[in-house]
N, C-alpha and C. Protein backbone atom coordinates (compact mmCIF):
# COMPACT_ATOMS: atom_id res chain seq x y z
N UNK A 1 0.84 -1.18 0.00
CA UNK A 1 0.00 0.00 0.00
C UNK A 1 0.89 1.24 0.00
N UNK A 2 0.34 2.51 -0.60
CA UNK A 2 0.96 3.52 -0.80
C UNK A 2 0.15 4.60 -0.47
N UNK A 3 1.16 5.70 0.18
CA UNK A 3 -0.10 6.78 0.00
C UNK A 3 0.67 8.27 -0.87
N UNK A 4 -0.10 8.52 -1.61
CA UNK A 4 0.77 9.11 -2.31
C UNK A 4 -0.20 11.04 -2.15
N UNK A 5 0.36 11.57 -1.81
CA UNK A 5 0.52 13.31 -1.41
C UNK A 5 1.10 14.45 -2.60
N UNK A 6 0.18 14.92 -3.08
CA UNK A 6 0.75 15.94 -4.01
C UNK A 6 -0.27 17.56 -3.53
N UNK A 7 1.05 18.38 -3.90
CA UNK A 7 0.52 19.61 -3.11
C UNK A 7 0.58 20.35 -4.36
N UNK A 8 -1.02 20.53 -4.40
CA UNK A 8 -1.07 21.36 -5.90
C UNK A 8 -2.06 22.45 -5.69
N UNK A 9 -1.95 23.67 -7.05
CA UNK A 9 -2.62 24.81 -7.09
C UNK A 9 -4.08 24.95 -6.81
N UNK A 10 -4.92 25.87 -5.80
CA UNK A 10 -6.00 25.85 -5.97
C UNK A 10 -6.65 25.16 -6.73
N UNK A 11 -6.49 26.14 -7.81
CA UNK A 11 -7.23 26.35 -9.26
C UNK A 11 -7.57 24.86 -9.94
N UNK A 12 -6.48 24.16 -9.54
CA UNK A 12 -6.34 22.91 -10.40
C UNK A 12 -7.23 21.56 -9.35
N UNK A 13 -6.81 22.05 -7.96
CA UNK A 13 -7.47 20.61 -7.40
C UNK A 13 -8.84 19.78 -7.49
N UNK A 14 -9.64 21.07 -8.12
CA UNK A 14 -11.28 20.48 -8.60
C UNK A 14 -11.16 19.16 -9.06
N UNK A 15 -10.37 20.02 -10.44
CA UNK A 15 -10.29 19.25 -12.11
C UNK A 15 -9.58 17.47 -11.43
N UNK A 16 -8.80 17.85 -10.91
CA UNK A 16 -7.82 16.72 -10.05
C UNK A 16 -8.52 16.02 -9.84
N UNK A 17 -9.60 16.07 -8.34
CA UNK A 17 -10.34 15.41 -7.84
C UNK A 17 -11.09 14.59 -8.15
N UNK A 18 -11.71 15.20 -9.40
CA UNK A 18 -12.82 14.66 -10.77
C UNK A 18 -12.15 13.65 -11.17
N UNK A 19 -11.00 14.22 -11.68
CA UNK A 19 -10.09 13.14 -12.55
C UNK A 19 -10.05 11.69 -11.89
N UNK A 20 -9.27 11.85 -10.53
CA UNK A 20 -9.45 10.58 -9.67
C UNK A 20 -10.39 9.85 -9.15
N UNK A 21 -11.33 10.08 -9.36
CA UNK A 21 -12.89 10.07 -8.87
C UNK A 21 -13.22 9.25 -10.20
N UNK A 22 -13.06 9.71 -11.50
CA UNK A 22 -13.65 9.08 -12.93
C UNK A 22 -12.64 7.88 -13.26
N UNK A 23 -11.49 7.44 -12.34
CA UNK A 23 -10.62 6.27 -12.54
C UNK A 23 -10.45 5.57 -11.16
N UNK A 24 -11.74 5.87 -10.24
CA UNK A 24 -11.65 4.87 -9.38
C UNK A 24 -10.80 4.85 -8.08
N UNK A 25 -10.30 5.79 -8.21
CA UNK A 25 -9.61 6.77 -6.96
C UNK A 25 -10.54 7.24 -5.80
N UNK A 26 -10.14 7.16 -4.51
CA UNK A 26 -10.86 8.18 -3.41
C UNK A 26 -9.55 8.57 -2.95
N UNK A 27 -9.90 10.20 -2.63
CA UNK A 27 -9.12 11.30 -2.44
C UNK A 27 -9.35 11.74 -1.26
N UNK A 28 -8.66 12.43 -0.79
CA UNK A 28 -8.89 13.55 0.47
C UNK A 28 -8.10 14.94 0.03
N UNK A 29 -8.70 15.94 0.37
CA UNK A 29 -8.46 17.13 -0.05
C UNK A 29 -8.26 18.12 1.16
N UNK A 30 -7.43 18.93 1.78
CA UNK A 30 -6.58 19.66 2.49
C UNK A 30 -6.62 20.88 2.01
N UNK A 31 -7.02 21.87 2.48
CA UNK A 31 -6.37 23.61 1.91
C UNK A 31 -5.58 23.80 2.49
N UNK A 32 -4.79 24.27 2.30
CA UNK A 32 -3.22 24.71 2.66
C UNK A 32 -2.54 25.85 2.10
N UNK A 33 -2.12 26.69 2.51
CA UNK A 33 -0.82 27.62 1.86
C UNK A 33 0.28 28.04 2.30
N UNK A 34 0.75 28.66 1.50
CA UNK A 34 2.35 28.78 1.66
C UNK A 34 3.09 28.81 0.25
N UNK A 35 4.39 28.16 0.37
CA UNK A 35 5.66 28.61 -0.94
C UNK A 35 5.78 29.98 -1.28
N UNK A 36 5.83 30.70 -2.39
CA UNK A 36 7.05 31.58 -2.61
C UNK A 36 5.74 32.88 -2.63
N UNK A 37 4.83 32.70 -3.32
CA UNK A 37 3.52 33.34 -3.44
C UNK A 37 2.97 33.58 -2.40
N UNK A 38 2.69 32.73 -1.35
CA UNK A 38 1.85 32.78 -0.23
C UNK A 38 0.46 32.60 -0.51
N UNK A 39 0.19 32.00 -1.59
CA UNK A 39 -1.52 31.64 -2.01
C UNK A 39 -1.55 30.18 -1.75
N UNK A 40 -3.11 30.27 -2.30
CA UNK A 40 -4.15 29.36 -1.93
C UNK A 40 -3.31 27.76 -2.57
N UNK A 41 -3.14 26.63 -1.88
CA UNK A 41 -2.95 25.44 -2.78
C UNK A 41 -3.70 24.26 -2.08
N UNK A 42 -3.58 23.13 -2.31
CA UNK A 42 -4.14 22.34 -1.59
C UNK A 42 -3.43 20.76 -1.88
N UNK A 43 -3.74 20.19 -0.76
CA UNK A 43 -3.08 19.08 -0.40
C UNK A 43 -4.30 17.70 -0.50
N UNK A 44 -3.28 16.96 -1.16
CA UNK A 44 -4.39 15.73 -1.90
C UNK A 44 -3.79 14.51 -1.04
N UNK A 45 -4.27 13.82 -0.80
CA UNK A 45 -4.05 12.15 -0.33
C UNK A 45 -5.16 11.52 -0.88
N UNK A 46 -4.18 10.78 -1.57
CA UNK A 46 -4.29 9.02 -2.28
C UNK A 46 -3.69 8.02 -1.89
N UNK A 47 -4.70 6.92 -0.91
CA UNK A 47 -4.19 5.54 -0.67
C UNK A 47 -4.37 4.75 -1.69
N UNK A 48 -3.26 4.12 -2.43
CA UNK A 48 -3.72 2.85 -3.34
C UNK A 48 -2.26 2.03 -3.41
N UNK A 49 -3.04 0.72 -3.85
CA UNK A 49 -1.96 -0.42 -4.01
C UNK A 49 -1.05 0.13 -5.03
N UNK A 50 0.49 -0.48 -5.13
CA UNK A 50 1.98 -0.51 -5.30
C UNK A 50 1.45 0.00 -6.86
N UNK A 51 1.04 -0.96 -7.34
CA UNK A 51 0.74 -0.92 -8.73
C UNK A 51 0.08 0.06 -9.35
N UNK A 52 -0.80 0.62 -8.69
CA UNK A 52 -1.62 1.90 -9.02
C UNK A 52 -1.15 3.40 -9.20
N UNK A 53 0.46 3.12 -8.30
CA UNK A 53 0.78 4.79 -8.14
C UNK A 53 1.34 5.56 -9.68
N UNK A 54 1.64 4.66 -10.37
CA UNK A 54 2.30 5.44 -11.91
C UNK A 54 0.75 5.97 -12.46
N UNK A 55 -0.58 5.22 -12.10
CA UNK A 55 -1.78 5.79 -12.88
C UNK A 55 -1.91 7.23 -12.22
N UNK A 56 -1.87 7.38 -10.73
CA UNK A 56 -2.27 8.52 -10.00
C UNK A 56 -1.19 9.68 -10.13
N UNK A 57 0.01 9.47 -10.57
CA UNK A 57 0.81 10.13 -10.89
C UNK A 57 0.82 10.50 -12.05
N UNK A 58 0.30 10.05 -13.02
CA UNK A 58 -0.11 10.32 -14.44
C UNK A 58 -1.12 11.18 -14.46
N UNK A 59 -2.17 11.30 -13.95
CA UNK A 59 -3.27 11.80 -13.71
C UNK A 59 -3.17 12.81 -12.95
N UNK A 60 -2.21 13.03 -12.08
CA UNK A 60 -1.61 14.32 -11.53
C UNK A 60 -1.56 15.17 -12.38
N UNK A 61 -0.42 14.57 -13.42
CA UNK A 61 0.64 15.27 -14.32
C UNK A 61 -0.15 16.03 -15.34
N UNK A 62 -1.67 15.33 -15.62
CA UNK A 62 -2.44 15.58 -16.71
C UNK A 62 -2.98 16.99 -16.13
N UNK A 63 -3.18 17.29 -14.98
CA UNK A 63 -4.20 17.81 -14.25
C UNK A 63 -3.46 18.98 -13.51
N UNK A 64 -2.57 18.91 -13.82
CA UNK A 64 -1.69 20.06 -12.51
C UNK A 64 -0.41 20.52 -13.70
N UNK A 65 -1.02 21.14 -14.49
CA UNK A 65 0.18 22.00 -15.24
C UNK A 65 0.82 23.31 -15.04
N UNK A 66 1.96 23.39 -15.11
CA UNK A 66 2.62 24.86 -14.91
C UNK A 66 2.23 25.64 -15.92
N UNK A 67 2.27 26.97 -15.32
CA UNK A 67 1.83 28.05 -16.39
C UNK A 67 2.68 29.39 -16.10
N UNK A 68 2.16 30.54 -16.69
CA UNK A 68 2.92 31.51 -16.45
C UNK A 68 1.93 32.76 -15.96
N UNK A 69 2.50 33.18 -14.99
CA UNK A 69 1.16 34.26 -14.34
C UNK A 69 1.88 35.70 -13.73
N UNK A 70 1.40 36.59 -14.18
CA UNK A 70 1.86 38.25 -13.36
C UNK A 70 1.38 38.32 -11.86
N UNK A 71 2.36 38.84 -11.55
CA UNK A 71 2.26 39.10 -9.79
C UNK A 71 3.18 40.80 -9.74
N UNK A 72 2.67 41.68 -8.57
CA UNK A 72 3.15 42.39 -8.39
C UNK A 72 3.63 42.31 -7.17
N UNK A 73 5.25 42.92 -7.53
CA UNK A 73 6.34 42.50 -6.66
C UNK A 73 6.31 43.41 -5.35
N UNK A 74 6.77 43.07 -4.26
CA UNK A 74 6.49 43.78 -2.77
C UNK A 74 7.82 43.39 -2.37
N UNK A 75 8.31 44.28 -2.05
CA UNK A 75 9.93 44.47 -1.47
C UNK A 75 9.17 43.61 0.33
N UNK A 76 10.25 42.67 0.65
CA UNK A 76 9.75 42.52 2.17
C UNK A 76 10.10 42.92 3.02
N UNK A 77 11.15 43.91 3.48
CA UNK A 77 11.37 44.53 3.94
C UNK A 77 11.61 46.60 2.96
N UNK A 78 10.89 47.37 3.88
CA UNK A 78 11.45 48.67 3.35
C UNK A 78 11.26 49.55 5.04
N UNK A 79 12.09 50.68 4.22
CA UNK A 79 12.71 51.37 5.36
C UNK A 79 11.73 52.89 5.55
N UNK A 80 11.39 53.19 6.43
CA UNK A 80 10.66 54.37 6.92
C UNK A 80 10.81 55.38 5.72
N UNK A 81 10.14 55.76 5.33
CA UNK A 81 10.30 56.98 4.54
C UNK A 81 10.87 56.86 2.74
N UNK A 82 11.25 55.40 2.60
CA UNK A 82 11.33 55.12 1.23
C UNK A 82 10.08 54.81 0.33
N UNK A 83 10.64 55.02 -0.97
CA UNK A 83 8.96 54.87 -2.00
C UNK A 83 9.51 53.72 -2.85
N UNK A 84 8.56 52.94 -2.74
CA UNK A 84 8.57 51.71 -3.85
C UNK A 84 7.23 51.94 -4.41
N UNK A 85 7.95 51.64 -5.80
CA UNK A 85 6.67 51.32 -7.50
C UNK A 85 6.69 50.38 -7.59
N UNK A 86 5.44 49.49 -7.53
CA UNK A 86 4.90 47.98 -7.73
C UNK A 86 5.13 47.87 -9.33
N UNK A 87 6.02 46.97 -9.56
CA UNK A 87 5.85 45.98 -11.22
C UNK A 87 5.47 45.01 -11.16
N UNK A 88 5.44 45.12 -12.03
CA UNK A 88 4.55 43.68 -12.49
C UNK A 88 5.90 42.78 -12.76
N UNK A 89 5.81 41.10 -12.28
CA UNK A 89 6.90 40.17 -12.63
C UNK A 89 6.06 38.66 -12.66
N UNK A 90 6.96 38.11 -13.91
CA UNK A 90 5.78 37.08 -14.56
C UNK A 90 6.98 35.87 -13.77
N UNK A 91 6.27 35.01 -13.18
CA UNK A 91 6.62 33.71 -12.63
C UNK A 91 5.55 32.51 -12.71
N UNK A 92 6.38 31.37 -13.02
CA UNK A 92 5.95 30.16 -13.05
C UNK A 92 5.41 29.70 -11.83
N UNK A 93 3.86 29.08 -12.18
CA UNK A 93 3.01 29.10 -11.05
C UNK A 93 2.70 27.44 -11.66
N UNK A 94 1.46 26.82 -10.62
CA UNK A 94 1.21 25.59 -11.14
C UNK A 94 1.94 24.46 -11.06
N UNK A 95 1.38 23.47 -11.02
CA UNK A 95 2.39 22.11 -11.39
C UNK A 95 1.97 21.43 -9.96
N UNK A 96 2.37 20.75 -9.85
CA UNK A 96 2.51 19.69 -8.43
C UNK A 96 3.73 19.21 -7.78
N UNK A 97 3.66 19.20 -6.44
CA UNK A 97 4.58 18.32 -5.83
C UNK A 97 4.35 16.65 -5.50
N UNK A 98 4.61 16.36 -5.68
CA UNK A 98 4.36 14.98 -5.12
C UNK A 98 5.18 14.04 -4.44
N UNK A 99 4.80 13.35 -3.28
CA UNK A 99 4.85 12.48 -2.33
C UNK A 99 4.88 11.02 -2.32
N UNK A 100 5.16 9.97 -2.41
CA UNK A 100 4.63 8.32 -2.58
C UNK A 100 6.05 7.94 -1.24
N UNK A 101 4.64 7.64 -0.38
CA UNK A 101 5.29 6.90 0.94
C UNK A 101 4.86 5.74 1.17
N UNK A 102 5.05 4.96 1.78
CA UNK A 102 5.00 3.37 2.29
C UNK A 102 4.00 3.73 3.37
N UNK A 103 2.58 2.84 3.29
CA UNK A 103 1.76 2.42 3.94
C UNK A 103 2.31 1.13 5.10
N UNK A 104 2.47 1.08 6.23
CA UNK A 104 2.62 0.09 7.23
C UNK A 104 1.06 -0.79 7.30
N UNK A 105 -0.11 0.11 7.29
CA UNK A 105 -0.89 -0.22 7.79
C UNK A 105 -2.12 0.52 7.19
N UNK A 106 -2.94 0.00 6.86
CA UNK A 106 -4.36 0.76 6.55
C UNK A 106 -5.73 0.05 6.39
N UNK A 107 -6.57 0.50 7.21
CA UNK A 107 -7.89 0.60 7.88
C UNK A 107 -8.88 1.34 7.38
N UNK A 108 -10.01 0.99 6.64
CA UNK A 108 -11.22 1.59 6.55
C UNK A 108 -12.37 1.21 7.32
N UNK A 109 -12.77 2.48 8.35
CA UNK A 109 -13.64 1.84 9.34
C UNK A 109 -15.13 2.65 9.06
């Protein structure tokens, strides 16, 4: 048994969920944030047998694509009395992390 953890974009975890849901998958879904942005992402768990994890990882991959998105930049530290002009800076957002750990033990009660 495996449980396999991927920490992916808001935006995308719907489509995700569906996805695993239409191949026989049950999911659990987590909101979470953090990384470099400080936005919205969310955290997925999938228990399935040894054999199954290249499908759920495929189905990740289909479902959690990187893209390219504008953000305006915020100095994190500034000093009393200085002026900062917000630009605009385009960074790669999207995609997934993913997780596949060893199950000891698992129980559906």
């Amino acid at each position: 048994m495996k449980l396999v953890v991927a920490v992916v974009q808001s935006e995308d975890a719907s489509g995700l969920l569906t996805q695993l849901s239409n191949r026989g998958f049950r999911a659990t879904r987590i909101k979470t944030a953090g990384g470099f942005l400080r936005e919205a992402n969310a955290t997925i768990f999938v228990g399935v047998e040894a054999e199954d994890v290249d499908t759920v990882v495929h189905t990740i991959r289909e479902n959690c694509t990187t893209r390219q998105q504008q953000i305006t930049a915020i100095p994190a530290v500034m000093e009393p009395g200085e002026f900062f002009l917000p630009y605009p800076v385009e960074v790669e957002v999207g995609g997934a992390t993913i997780f596949v750990l060893d199950v000891e033990r698992f129980e559906r009660v």
